[in-house]
Protein backbone atom coordinates (compact mmCIF):
# COMPACT_ATOMS: atom_id res chain seq x y z
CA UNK A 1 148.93 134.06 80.16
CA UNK A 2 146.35 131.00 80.96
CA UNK A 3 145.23 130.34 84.10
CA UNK A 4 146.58 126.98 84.02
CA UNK A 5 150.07 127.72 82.62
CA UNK A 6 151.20 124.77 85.83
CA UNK A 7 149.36 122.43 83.58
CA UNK A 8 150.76 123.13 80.62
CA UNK A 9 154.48 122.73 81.46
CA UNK A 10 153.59 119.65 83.59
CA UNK A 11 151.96 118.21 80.81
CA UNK A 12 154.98 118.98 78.56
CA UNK A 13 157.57 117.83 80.98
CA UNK A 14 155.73 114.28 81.02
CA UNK A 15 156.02 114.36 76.94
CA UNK A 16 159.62 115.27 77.54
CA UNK A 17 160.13 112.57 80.19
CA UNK A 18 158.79 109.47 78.31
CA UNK A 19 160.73 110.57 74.72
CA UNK A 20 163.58 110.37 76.97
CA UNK A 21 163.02 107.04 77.88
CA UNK A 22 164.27 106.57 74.55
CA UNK A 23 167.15 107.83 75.19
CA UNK A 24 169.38 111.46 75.26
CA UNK A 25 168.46 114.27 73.19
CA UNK A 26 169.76 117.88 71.95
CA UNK A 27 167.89 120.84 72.78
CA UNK A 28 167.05 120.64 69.63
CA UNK A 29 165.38 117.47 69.06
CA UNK A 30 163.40 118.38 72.07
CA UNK A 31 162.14 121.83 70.44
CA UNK A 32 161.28 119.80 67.98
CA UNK A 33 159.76 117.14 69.46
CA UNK A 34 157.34 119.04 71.91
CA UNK A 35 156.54 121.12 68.91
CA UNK A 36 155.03 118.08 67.13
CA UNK A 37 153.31 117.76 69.80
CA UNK A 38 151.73 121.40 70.41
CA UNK A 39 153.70 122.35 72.75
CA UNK A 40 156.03 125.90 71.77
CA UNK A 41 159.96 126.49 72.65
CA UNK A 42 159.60 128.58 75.60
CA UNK A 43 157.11 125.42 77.20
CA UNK A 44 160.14 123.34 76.27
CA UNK A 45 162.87 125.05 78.16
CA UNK A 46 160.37 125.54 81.15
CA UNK A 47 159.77 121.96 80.94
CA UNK A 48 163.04 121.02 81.21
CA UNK A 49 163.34 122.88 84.41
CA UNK A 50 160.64 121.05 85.45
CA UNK A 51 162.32 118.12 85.64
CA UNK A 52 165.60 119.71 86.51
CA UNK A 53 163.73 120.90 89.28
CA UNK A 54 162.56 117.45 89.71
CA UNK A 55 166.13 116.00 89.44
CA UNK A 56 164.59 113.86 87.30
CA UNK A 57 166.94 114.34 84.07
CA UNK A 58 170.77 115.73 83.44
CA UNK A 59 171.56 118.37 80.94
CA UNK A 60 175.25 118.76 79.64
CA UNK A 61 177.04 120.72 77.17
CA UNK A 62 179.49 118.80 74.62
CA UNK A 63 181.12 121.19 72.37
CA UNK A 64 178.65 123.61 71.49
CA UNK A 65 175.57 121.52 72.02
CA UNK A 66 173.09 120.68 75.00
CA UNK A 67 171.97 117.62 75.77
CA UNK A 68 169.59 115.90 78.16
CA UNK A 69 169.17 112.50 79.49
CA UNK A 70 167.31 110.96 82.28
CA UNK A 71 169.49 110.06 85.49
């Protein structure tokens, strides 16, 4: 594990944060997106927490879907 795993997910949660300035997205679509962007699916869910953590963002489940949106 790198040194500066921190980093990583920070860096990832601030990719998260401004496509959700665009507005919501599935779990999904944020896989994906942070994927484009070099970033694998476990730095995903972490960076969700990190703004979770942050209180930064909502997540809810419709149907049998997740999705996230800035509050």
């Amino acid at each position: 594990m790198p040194e500066n795993m921190n980093l990583i997910i920070g860096e990832a949660a601030g990719v998260l944060y401004h496509k959700l300035e665009e507005g919501e997205c599935s779990l999904n679509q944020i896989k994906i997106h942070l994927s484009d962007n070099g970033f694998d699916s476990q730095i995903a869910l972490m960076s969700i927490g990190w703004l979770a953590r942050e209180d930064k963002i909502s997540v809810d489940k419709e149907s049998n879907r997740w999705y996230v949106r800035l509050k």
